[in-house]
C-alpha atoms as a PDB file:
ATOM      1  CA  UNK A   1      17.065   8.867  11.641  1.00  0.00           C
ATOM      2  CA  UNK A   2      20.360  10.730  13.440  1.00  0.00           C
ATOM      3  CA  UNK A   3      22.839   8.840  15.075  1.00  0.00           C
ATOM      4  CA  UNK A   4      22.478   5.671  16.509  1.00  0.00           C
ATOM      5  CA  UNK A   5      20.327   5.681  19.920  1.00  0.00           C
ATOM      6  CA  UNK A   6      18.772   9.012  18.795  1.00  0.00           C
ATOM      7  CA  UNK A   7      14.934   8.313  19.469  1.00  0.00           C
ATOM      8  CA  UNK A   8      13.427  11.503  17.768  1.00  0.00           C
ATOM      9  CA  UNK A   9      13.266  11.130  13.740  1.00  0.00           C
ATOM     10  CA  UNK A  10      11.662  12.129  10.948  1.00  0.00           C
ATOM     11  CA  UNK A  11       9.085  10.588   8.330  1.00  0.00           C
ATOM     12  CA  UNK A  12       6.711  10.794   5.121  1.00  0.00           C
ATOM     13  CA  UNK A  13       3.048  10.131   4.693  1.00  0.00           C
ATOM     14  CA  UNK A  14       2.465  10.112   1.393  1.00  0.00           C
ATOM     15  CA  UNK A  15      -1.206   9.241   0.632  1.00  0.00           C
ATOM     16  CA  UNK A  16      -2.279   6.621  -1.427  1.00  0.00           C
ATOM     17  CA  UNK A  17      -5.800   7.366  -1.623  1.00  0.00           C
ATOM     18  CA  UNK A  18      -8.785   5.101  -0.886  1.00  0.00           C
ATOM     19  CA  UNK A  19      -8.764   5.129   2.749  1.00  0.00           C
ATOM     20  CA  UNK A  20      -5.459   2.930   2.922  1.00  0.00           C
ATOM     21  CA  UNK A  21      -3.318   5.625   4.852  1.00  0.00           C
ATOM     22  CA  UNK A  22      -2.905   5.770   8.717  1.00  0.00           C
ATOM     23  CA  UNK A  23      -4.674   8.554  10.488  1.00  0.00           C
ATOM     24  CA  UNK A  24      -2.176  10.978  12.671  1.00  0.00           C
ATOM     25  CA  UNK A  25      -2.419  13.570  15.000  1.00  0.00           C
ATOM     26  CA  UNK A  26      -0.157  15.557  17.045  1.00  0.00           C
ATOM     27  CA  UNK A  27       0.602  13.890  20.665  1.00  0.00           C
ATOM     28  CA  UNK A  28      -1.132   9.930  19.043  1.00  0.00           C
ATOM     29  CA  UNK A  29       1.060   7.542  20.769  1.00  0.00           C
ATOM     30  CA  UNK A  30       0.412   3.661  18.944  1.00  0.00           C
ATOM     31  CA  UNK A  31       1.730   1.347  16.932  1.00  0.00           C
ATOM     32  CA  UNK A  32       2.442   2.787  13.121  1.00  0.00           C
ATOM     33  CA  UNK A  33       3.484   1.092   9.860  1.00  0.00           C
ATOM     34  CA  UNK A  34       6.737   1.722   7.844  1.00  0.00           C
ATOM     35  CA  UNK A  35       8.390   0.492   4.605  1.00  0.00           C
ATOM     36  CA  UNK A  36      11.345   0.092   6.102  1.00  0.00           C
ATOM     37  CA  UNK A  37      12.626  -1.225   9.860  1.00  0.00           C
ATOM     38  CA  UNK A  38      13.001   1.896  12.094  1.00  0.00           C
ATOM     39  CA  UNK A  39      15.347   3.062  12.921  1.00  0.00           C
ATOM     40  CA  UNK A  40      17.381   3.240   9.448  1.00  0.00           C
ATOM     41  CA  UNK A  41      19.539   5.838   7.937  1.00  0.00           C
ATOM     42  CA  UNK A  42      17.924   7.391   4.966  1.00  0.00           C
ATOM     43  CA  UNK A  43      14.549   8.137   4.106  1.00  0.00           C
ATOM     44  CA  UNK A  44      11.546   6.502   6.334  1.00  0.00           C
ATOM     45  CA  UNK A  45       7.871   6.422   4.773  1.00  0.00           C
ATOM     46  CA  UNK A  46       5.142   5.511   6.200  1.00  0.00           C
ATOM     47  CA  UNK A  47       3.500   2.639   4.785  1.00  0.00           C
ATOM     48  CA  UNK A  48      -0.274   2.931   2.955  1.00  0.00           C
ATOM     49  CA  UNK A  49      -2.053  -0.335   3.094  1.00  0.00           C
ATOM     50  CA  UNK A  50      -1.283  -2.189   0.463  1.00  0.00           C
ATOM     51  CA  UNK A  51       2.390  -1.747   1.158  1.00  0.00           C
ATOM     52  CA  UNK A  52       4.231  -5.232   1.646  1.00  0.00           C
ATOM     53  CA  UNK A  53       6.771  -5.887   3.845  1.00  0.00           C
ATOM     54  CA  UNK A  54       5.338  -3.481   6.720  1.00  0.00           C
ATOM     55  CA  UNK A  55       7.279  -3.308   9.461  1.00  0.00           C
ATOM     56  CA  UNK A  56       5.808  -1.940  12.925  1.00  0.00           C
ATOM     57  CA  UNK A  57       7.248   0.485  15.683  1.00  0.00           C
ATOM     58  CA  UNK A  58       5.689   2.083  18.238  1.00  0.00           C
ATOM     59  CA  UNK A  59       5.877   6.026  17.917  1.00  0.00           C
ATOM     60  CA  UNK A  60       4.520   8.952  19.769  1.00  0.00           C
ATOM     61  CA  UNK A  61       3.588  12.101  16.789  1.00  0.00           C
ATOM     62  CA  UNK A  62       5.344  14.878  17.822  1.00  0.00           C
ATOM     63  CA  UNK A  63       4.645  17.203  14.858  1.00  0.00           C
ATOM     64  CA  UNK A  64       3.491  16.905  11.033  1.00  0.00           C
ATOM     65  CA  UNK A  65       3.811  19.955   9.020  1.00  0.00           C
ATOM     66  CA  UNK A  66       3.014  20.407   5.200  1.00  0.00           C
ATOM     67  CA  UNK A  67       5.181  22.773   2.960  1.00  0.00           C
ATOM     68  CA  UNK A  68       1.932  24.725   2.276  1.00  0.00           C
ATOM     69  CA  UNK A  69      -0.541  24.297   5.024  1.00  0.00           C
ATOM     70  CA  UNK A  70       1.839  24.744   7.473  1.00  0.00           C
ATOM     71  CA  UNK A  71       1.475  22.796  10.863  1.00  0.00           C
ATOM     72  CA  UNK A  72      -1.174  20.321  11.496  1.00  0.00           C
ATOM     73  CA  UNK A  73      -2.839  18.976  14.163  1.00  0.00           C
ATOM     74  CA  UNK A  74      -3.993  15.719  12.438  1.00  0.00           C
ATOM     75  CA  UNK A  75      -4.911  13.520   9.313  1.00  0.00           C
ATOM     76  CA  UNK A  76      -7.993  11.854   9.227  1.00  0.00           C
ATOM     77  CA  UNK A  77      -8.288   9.122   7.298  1.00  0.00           C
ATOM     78  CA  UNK A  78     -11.634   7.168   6.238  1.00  0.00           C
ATOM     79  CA  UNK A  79     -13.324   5.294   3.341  1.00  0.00           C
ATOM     80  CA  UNK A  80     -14.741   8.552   1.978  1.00  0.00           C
ATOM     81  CA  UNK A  81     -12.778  11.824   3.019  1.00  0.00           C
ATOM     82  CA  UNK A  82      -9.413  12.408   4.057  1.00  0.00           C
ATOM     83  CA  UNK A  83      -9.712  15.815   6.886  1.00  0.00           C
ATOM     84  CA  UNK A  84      -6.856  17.294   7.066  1.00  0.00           C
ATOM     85  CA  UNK A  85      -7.039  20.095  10.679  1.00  0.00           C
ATOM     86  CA  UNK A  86      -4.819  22.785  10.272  1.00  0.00           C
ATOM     87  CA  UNK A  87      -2.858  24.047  13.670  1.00  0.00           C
ATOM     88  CA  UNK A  88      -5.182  27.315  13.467  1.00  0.00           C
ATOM     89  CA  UNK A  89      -8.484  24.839  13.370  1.00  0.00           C
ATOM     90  CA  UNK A  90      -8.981  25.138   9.917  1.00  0.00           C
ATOM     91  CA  UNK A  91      -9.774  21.770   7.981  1.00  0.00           C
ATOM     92  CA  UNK A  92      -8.984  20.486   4.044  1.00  0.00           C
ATOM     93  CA  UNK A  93     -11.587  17.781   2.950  1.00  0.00           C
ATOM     94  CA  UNK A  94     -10.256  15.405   0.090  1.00  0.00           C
ATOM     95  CA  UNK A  95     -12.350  12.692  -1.664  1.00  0.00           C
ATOM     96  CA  UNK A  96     -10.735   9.668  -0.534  1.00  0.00           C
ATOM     97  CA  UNK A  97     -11.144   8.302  -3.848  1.00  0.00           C
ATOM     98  CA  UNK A  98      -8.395   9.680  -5.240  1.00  0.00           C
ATOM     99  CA  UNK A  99      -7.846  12.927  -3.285  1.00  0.00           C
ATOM    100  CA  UNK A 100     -10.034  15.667  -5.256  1.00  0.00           C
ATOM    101  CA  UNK A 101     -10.572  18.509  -2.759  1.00  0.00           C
ATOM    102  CA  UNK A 102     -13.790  18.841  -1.355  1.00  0.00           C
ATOM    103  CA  UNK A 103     -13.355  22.412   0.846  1.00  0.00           C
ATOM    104  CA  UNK A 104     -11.151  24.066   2.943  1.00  0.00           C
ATOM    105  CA  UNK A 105      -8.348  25.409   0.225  1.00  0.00           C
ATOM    106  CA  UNK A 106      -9.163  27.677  -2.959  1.00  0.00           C
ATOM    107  CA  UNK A 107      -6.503  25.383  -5.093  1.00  0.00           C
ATOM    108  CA  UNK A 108      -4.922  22.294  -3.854  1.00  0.00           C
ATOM    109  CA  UNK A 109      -0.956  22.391  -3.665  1.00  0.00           C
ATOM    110  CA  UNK A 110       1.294  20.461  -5.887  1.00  0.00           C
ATOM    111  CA  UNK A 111       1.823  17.587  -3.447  1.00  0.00           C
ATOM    112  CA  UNK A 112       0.245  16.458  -0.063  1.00  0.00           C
ATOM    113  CA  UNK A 113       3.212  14.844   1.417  1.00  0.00           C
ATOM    114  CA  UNK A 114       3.238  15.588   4.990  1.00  0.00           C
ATOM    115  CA  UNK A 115       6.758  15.716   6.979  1.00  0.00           C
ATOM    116  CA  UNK A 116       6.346  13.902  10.194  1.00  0.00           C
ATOM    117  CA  UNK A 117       8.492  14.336  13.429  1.00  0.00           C
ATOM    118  CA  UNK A 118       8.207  11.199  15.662  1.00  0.00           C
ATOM    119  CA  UNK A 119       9.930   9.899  18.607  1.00  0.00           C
ATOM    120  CA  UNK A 120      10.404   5.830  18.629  1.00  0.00           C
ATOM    121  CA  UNK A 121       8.859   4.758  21.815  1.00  0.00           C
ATOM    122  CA  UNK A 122      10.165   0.725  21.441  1.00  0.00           C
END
């Protein structure tokens, strides 16, 4: 996070696969899941589901971007596909099952770690 008070921060949603991620999109405003108390200096991840202690913040989603996609407007999350909607409209399918891509991208990029910019709403 910044300095102390500072609402806005950043995080990482890594997936884990098999529908055990949290769905995002831009302007969500609910309770999310984190491997670490929020605020904290340092890294902050999201938590998957099978991540233990969880600790729980409410947080509005004021951006996610991807190194390679660019800006999104949300990750969708189920027991089959992951959609990922590009800012232009465009969507990535994954196999939940382990993230194989499905359409959307000629070759999938190295990593689908998405940055996250949220703002801390209690």
């Amino acid at each position: 996070m910044g300095a102390p008070g500072e609402r806005v921060f950043e995080a990482l949603w890594a997936p884990r696969w098999f529908g055990l991620d949290q769905s995002l999109a831009a302007g969500q405003e609910s309770a999310l899941h984190f491997r670490s108390p929020v605020p904290c200096m340092g890294i902050v991840v999201l938590a998957a589901g099978l991540d233990r202690p969880r600790y729980e913040t409410r947080c509005r989603v004021l951006g996610l971007k991807h190194p390679v996609l660019g800006r999104l407007q949300a990750l969708e999350v189920d027991k089959v596909r992951y959609r990922i909607v590009r800012h232009d409209g465009g969507v990535v399918v994954l196999d939940a099952n382990g993230g194989g891509l499905v359409s959307g991208l000629a070759a999938p990029p190295p990593d689908w770690t998405v940055r996250v910019v949220l703002e801390q709403l209690s």
